[in-house]
Protein backbone atom coordinates (compact mmCIF):
# COMPACT_ATOMS: atom_id res chain seq x y z
CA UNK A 1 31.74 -3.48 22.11
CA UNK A 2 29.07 -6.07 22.61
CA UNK A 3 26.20 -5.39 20.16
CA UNK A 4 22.49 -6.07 21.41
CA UNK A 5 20.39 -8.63 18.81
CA UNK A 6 18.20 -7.02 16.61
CA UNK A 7 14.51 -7.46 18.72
CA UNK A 8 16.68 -6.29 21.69
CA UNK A 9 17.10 -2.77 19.81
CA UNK A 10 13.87 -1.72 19.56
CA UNK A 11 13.41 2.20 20.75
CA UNK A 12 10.63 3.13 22.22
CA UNK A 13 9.33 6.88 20.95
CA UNK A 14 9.35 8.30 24.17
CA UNK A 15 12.80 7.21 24.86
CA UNK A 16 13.97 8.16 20.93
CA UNK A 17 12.31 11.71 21.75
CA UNK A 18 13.88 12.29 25.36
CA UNK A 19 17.47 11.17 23.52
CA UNK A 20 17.10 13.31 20.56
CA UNK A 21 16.48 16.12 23.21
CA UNK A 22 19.73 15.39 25.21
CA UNK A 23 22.02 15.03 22.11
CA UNK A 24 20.73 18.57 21.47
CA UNK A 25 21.07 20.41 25.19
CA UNK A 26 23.85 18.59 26.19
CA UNK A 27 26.56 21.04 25.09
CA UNK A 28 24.45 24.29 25.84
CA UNK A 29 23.34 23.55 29.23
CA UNK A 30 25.56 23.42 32.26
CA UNK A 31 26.19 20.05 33.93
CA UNK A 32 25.05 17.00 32.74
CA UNK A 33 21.72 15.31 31.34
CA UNK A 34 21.33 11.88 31.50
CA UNK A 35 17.98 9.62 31.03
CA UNK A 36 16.05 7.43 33.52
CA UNK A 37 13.04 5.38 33.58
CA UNK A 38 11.28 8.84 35.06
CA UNK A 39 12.34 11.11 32.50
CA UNK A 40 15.33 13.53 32.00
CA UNK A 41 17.85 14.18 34.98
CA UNK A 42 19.70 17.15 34.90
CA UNK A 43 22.52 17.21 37.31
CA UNK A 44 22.28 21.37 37.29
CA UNK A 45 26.22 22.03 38.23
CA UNK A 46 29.43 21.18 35.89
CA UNK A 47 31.84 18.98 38.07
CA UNK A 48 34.01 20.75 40.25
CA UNK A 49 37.94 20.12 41.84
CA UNK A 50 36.91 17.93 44.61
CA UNK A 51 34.34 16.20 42.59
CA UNK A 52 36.98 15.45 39.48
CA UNK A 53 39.60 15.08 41.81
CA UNK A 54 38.27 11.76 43.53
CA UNK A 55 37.36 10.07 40.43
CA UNK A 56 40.34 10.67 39.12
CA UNK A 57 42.47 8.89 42.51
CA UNK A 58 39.69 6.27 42.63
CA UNK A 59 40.38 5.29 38.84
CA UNK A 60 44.23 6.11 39.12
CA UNK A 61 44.06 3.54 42.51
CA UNK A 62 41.78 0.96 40.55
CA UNK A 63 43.96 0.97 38.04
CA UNK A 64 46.77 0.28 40.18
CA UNK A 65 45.67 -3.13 41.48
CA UNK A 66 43.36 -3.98 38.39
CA UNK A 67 44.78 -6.90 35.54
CA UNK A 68 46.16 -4.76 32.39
CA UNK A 69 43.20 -5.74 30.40
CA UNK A 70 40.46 -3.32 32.57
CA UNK A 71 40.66 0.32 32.66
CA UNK A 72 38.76 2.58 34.94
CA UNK A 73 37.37 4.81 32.37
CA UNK A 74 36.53 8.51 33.12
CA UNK A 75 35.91 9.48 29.96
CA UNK A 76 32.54 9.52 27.85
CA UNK A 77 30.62 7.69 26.09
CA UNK A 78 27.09 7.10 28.28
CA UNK A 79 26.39 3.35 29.20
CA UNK A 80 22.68 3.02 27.73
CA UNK A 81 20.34 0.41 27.49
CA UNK A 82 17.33 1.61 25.14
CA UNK A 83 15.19 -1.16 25.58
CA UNK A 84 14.88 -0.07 29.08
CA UNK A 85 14.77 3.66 28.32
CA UNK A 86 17.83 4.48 30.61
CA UNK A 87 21.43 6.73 29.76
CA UNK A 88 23.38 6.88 32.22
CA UNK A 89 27.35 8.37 32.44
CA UNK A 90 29.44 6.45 35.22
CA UNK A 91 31.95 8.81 36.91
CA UNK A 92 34.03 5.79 36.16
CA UNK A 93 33.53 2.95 34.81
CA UNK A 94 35.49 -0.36 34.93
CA UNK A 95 35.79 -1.77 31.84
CA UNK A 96 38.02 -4.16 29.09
CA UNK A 97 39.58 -2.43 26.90
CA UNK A 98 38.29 -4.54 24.12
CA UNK A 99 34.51 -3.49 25.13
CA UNK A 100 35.20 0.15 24.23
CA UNK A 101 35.77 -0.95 20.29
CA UNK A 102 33.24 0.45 18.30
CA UNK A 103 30.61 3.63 17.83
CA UNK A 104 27.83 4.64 20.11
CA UNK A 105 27.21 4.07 23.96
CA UNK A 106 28.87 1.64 26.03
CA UNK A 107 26.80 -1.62 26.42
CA UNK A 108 26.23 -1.74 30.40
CA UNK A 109 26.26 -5.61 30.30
CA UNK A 110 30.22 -4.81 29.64
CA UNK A 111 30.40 -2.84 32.58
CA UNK A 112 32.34 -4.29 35.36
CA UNK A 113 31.55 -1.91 37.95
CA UNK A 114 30.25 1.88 37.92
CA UNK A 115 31.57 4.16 40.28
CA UNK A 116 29.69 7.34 40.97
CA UNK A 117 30.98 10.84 43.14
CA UNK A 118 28.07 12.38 44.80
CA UNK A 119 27.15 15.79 43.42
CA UNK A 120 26.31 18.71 45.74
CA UNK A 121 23.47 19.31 43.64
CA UNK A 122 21.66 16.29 43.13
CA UNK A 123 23.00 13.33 45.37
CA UNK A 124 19.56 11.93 45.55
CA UNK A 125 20.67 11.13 41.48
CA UNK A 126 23.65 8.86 42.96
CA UNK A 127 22.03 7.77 46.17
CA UNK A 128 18.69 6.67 44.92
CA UNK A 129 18.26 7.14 41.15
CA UNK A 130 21.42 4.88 40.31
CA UNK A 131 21.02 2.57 42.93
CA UNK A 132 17.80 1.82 41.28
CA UNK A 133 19.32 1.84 37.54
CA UNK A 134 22.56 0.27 37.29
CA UNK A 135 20.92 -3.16 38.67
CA UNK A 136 18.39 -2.47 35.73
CA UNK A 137 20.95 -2.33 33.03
CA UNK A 138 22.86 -5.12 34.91
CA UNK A 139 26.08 -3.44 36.42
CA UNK A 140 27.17 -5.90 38.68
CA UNK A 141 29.18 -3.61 41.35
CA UNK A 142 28.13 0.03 42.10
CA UNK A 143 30.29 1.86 44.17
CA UNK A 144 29.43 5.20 45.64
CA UNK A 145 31.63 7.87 47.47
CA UNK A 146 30.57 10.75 49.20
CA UNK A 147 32.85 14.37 49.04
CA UNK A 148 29.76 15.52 51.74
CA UNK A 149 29.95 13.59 54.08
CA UNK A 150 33.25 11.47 53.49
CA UNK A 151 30.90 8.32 53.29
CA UNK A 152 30.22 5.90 50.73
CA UNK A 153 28.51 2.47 49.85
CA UNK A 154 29.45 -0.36 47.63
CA UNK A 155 26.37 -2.07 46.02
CA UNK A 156 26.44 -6.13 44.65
CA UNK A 157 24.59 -9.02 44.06
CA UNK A 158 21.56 -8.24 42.07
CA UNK A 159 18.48 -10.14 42.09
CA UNK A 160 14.73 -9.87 41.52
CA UNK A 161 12.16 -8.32 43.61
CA UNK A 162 8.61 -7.53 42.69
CA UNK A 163 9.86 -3.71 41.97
CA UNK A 164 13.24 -5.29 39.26
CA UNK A 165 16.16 -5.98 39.71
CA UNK A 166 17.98 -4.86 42.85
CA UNK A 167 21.23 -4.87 44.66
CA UNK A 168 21.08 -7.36 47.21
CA UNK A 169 24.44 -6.42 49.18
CA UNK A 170 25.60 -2.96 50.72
CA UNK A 171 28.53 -2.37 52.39
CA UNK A 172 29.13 0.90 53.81
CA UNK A 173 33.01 2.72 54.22
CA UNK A 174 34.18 5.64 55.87
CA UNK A 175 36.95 7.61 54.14
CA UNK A 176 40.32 6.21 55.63
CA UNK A 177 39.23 2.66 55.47
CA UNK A 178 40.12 0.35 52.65
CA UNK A 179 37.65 -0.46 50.53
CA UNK A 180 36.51 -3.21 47.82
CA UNK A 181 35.32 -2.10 44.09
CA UNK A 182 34.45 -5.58 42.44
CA UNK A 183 37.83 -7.77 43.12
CA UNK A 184 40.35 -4.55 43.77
CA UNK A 185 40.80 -3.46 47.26
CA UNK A 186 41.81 0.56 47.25
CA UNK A 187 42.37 3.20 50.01
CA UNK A 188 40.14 6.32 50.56
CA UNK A 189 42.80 8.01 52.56
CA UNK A 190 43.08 11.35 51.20
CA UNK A 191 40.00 11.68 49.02
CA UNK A 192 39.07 15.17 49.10
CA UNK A 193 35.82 16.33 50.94
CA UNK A 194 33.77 19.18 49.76
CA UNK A 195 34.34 22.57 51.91
């Protein structure tokens, strides 16, 4: 795990407070809390089947085509970046094994590509929120699939605009076509749709 020099670790108290609060919802509230430059998001529902279910094929197919140093991680911890007052937790999350060493968050400059499956309860959270974020903490590729609507976008090249950094690139799929996460082409045939 890369560790951040000290100036670059400086918390602010807002950020320290809205963190504290998290760390003590986060396993008495459903769903999941997460932190953004606007304050705490609460993604209201806990993951259901179709939800789980398509990160787990697009991490299983990742892994598939991926060198045997990555992993497409669906596990905790957050990716965070505290200088910038932003916690996020990828669906999955491309990643060397050797950057998961170590205590605490991930460090998103480690992060090869995020991959996020819309919620039915918040997809504004994926579709705009993240979009907005993970070029913030520096993600390079941010993939996005869709159980609504059997849509999704893949998000790359960041670079600055007077608003941050942004994604520069978007390509848009349609489950049944292939589709490229960073370097790895996968298929979305068969990724399950909500009802």
């Amino acid at each position: 795990m890369t560790i951040a020099p000290d100036d670059a670790q400086r918390v602010s108290p807002l950020y320290q407070a809205m963190r504290d609060i998290v760390e003590q919802m986060q396993d008495h509230v459903p769903g999941k809390l997460e932190i953004t430059i606007e304050g705490i998001v609460h993604d209201m529902m806990s993951p259901r089947q179709p939800h789980e279910l398509t990160a787990a094929q697009v991490s299983r197919r990742l892994e598939r085509v991926m060198p045997d140093g990555l992993l497409a991680h669906t596990g905790t911890p957050d990716v965070e970046e505290e200088p910038e007052g932003i916690m996020r937790h990828p669906d999955v999350m491309v990643i060397a094994w050797d950057d998961m060493e170590g205590q605490g968050s991930f460090d998103p400059r480690t992060i090869v590509a995020a991959i996020e499956v819309v919620s039915r309860s918040n997809p504004d959270n994926d579709w705009v929120g993240k979009t907005r974020d993970y070029p913030l903490l520096g993600i390079p590729v941010y993939a996005i699939f869709d159980p609504r609507t059997g849509t999704g976008a893949v998000f790359s090249d960041i670079h600055s605009t007077p608003d941050g950094p942004r994604y520069a690139i978007r390509k848009d799929f349609v489950y049944g076509e292939d589709v490229t996460v960073a370097e790895w082409t996968i298929s979305t045939d068969g990724l399950p749709r909500y009802a």
